[in-house]
Protein backbone atom coordinates (compact mmCIF):
# COMPACT_ATOMS: atom_id res chain seq x y z
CA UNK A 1 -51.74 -64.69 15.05
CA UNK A 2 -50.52 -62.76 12.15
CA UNK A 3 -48.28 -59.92 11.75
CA UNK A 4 -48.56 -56.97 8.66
CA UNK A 5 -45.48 -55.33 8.10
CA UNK A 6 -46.22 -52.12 6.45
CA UNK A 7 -42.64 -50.48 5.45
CA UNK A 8 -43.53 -46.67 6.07
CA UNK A 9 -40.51 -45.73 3.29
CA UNK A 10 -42.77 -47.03 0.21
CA UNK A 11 -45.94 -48.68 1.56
CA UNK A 12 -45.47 -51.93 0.41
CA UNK A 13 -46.89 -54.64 2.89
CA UNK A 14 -46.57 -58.01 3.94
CA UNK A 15 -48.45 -60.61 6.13
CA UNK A 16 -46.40 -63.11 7.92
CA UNK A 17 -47.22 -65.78 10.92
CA UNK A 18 -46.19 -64.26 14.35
CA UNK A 19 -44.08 -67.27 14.97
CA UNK A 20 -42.26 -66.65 12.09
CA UNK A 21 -41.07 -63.56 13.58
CA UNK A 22 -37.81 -64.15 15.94
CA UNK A 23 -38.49 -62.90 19.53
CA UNK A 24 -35.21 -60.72 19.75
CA UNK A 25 -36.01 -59.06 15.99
CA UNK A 26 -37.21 -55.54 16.75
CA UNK A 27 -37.05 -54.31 13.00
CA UNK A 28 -37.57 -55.33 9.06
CA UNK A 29 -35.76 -54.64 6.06
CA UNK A 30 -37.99 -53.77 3.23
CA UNK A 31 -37.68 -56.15 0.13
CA UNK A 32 -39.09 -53.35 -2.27
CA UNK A 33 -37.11 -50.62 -0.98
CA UNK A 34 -34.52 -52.25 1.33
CA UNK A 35 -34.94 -49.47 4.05
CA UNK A 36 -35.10 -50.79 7.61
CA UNK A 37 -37.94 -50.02 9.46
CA UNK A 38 -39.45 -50.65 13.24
CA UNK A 39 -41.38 -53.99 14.00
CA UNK A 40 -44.71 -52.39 15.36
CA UNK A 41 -46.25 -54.98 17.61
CA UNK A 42 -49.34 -52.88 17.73
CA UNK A 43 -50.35 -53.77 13.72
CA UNK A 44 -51.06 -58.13 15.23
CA UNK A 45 -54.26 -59.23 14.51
CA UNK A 46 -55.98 -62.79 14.25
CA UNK A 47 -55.77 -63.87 10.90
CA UNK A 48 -55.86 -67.98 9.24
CA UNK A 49 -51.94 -68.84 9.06
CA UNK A 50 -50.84 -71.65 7.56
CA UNK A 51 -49.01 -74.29 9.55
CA UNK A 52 -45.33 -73.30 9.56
CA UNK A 53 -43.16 -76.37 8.11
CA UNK A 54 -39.98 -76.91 10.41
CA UNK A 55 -36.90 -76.86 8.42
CA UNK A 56 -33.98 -79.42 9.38
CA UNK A 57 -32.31 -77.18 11.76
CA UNK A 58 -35.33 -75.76 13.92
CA UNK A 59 -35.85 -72.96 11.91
CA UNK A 60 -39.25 -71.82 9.76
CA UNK A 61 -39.30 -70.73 6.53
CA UNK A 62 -39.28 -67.25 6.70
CA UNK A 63 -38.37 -64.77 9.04
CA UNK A 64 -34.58 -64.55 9.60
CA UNK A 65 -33.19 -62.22 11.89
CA UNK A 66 -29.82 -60.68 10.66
CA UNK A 67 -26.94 -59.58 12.74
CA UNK A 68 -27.94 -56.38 13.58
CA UNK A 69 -31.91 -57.54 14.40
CA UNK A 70 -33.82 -57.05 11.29
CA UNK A 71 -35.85 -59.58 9.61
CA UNK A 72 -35.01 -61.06 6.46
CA UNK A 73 -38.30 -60.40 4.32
CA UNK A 74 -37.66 -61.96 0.24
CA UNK A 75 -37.70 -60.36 -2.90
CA UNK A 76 -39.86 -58.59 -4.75
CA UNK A 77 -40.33 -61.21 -7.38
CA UNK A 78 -41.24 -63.39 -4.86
CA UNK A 79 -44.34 -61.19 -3.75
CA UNK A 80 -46.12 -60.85 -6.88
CA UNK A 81 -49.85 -61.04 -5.84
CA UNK A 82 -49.26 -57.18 -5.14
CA UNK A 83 -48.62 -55.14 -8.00
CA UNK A 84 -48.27 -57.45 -10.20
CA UNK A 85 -45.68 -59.78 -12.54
CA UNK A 86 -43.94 -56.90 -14.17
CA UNK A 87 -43.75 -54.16 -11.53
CA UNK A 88 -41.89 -56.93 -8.76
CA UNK A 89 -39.91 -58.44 -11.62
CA UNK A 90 -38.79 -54.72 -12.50
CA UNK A 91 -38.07 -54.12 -8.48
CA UNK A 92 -35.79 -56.89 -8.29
CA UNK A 93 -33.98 -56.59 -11.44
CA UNK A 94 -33.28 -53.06 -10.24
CA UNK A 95 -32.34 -53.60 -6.52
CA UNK A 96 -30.39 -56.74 -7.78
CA UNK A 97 -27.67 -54.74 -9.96
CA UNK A 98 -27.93 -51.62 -8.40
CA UNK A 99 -28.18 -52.27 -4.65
CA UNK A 100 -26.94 -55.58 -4.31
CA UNK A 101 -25.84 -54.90 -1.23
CA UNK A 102 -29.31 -53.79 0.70
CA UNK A 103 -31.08 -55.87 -1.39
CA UNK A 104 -28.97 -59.14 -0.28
CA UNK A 105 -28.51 -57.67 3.05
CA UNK A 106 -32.13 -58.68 3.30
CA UNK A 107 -32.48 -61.26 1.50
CA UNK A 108 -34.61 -64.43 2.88
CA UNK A 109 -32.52 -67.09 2.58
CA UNK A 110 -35.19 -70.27 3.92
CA UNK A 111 -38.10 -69.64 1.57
CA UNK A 112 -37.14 -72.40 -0.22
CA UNK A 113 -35.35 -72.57 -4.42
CA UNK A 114 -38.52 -72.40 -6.59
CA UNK A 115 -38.56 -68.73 -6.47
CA UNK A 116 -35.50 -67.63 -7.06
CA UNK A 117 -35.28 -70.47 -9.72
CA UNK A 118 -38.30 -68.79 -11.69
CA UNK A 119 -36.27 -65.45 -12.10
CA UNK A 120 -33.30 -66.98 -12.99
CA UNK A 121 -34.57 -68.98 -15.47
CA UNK A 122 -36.68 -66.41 -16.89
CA UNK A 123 -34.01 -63.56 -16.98
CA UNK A 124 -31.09 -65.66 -18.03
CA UNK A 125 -32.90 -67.68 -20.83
CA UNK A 126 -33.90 -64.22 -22.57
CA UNK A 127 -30.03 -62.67 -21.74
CA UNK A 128 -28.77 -65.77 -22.84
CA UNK A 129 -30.80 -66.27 -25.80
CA UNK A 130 -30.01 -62.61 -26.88
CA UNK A 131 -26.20 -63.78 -26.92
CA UNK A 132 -27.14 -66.40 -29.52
CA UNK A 133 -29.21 -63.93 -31.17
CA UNK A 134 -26.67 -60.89 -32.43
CA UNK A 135 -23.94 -63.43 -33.30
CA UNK A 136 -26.68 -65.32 -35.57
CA UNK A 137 -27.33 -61.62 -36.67
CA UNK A 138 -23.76 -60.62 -37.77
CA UNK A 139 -22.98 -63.80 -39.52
CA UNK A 140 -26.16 -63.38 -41.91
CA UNK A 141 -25.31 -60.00 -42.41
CA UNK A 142 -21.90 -61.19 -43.56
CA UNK A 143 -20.14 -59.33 -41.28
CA UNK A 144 -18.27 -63.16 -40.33
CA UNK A 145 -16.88 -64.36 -43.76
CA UNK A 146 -17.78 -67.83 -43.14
CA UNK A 147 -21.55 -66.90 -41.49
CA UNK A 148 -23.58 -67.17 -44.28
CA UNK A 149 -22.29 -70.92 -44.99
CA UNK A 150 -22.67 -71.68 -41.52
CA UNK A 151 -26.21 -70.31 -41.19
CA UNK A 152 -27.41 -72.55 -44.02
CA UNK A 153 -26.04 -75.59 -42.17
CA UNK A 154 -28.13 -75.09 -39.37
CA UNK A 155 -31.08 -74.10 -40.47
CA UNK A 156 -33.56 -71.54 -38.87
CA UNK A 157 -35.69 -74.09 -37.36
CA UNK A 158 -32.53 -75.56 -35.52
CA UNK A 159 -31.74 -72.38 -34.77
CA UNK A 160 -34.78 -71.20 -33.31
CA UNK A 161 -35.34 -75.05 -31.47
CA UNK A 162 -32.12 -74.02 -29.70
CA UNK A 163 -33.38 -70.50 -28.51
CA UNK A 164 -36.53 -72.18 -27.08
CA UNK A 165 -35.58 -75.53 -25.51
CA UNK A 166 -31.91 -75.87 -25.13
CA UNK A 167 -30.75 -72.51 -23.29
CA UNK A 168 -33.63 -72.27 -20.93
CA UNK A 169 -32.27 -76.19 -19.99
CA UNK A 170 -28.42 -75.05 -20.22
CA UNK A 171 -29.57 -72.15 -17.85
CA UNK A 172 -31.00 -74.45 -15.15
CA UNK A 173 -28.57 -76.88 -15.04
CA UNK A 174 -25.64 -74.00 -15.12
CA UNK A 175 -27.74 -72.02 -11.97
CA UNK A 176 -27.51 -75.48 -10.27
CA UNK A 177 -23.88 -76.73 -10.88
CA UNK A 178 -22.75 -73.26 -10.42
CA UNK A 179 -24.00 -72.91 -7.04
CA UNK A 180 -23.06 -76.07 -5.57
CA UNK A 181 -19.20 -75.49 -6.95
CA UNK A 182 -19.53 -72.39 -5.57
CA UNK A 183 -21.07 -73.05 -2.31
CA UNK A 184 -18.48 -75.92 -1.85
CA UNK A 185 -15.61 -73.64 -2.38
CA UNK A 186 -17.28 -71.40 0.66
CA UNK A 187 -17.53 -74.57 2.55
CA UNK A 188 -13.81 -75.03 2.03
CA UNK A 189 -13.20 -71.39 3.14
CA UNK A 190 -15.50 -71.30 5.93
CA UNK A 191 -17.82 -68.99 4.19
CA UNK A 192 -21.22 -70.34 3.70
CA UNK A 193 -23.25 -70.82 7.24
CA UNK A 194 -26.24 -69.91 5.42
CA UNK A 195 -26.81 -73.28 3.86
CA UNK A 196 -26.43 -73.79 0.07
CA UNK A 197 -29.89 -71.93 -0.83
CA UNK A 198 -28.23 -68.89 0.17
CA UNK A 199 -25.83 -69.10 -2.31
CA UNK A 200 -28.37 -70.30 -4.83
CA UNK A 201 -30.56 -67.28 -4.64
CA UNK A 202 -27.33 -65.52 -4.87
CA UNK A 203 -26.32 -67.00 -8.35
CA UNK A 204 -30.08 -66.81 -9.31
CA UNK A 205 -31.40 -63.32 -8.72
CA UNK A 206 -27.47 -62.23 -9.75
CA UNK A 207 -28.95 -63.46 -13.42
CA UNK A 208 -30.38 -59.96 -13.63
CA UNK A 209 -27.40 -59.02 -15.28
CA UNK A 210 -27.56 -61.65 -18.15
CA UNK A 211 -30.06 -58.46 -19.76
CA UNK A 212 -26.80 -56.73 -20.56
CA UNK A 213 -27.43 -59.23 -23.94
CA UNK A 214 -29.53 -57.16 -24.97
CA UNK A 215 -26.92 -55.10 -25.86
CA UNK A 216 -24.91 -56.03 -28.98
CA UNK A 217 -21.50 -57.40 -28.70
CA UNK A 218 -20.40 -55.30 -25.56
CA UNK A 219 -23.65 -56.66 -23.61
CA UNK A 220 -21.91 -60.03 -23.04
CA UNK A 221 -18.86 -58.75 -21.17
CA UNK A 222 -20.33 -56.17 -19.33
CA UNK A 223 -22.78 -57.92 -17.94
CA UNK A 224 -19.87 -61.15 -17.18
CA UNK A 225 -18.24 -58.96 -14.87
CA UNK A 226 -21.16 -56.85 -13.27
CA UNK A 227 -22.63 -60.40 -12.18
CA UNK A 228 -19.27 -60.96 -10.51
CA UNK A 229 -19.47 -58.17 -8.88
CA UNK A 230 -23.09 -58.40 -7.70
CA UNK A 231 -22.36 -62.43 -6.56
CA UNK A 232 -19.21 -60.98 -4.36
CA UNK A 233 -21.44 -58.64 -3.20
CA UNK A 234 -23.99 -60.77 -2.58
CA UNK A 235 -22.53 -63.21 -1.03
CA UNK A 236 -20.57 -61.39 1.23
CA UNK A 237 -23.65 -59.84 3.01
CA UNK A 238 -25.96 -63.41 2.91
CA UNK A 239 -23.70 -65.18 4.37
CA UNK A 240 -21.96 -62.52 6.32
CA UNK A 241 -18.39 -62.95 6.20
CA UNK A 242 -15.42 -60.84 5.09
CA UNK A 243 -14.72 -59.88 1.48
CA UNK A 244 -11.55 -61.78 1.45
CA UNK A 245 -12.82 -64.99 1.41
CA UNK A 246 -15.13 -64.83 -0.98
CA UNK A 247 -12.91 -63.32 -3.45
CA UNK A 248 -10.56 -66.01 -2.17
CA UNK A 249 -13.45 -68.49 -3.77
CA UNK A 250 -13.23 -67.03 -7.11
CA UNK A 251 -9.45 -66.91 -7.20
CA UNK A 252 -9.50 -70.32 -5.69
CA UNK A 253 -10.20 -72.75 -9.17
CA UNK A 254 -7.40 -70.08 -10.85
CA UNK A 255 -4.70 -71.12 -8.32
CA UNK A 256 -6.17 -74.69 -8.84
CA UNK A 257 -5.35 -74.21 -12.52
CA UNK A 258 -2.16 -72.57 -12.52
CA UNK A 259 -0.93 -75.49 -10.03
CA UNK A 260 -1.99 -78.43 -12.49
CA UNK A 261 -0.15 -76.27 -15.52
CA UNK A 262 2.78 -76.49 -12.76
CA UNK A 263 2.46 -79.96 -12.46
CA UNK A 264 1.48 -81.46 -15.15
CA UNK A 265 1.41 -79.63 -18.33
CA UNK A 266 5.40 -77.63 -17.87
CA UNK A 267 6.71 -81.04 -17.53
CA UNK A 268 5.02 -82.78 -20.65
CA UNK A 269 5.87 -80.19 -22.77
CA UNK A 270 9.38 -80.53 -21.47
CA UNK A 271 8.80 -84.57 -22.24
CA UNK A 272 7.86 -83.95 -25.55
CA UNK A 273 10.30 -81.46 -26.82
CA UNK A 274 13.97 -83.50 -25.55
């Protein structure tokens, strides 16, 4: 048996297996608009399902229920056979950095990394690739006094090779890294039930702000600090504890470093200076 949920807000609809549903869920939370909206029981119909896959701890793949009995549904980007590439990439771009909250809220969190990994990849290669391109920009326009020197050193092909191959790789492997530090620093605070693709889609689909590099030089640091803001957000409400503890994860590697500068840098300097 097969479900459509239809949110009545904006329309958009989605077809999941029956058994993906949890028995005590009475209600969905859009992933285009992020309203919640009534389970209606009367919209099942026989339809071909695929076999759900069993995860490691009993669950299926999609279909969460939430704290207060709503269904975790996905992202936009992640139902693109609707609309279309641009219009779902737009939705979650937009309900990333301006509604993190709803939009994590309900957020599918078992529907496995490839997803999420797509957008991040795509959004943070071309936000990351713009802050390579304005500095290249300023130094040929001499506005570095050593730029032009430097430019002819490297060589636009290098240049370009490195816009192409080398961030889209950096990207990956920083998405990846990133999100296990960060989801072992939750583990360490009690913070991350969800599992560690929770805080990977967090880290990925928070990438939407990386297109504040589109914006010369004050693109870069705005959009540093409004994807802090939308991974505290984010993770607060996918893994559903208290605010304190995940900012107590970002403070956590600065108390980290400011206890080896206790420990071991004060007293080399004092070493080296008798």
């Amino acid at each position: 048996m097969a479900v459509e949920l239809v949110c009545p807000f904006c329309r958009f609809s989605k077809r999941i297996s029956e058994k993906k549903i949890p028995p005590k869920a009475k209600w969905a939370i859009c992933p285009n608009c992020r309203q919640k909206f009534e389970i209606s029981m009367t919209d099942r119909e026989p339809a071909p399902v695929k076999e759900d896959i069993p995860r490691e701890n009993g669950t299926h793949s999609a279909g969460q229920e939430t704290s207060t009995g709503a269904v975790r549904i996905g992202a936009p980007w992640e139902e693109r056979s609707g609309k279309g590439f641009g219009w779902r990439l737009y939705q979650t771009f937009k309900s990333a950095l301006f509604t993190p909250g709803a939009f994590f809220r309900g957020l599918s969190f078992r529907e496995g990394l490839r997803e999420p990994l797509a957008f991040g990849l795509l959004v943070g290669s071309i936000g990351n690739m713009f802050g390579v391109f304005w500095p290249v920009m300023m130094m040929s326009g001499g506005l570095f006094p050593f730029g032009a020197e430097f430019l002819v050193e490297l060589g636009g092909g290098l240049i370009f090779l490195v816009l192409i191959m080398v961030i889209p790789i950096c990207v990956t492997i920083g998405m990846f890294v990133y999100s296990a530090v960060l989801h072992l620093l939750l583990l360490i605070v009690r913070g991350g039930p969800n599992g560690f693709e929770a805080t990977f889609r967090v880290v990925a689909y928070s990438q939407a702000a990386q297109l504040w590099e589109l914006v010369p030089v004050i693109g870069s640091w705005v959009g540093g600090v409004w994807q802090l803001v939308v991974q505290v957000i984010g993770l607060r409400e996918i893994h559903k504890v208290s605010y304190s503890r995940v900012i107590v994860v970002f403070l956590l590697p600065l108390f980290l470093l400011s206890a080896l500068i206790v420990a071991v840098v004060i007293p080399l300097f004092v070493y080296l200076t008798r």
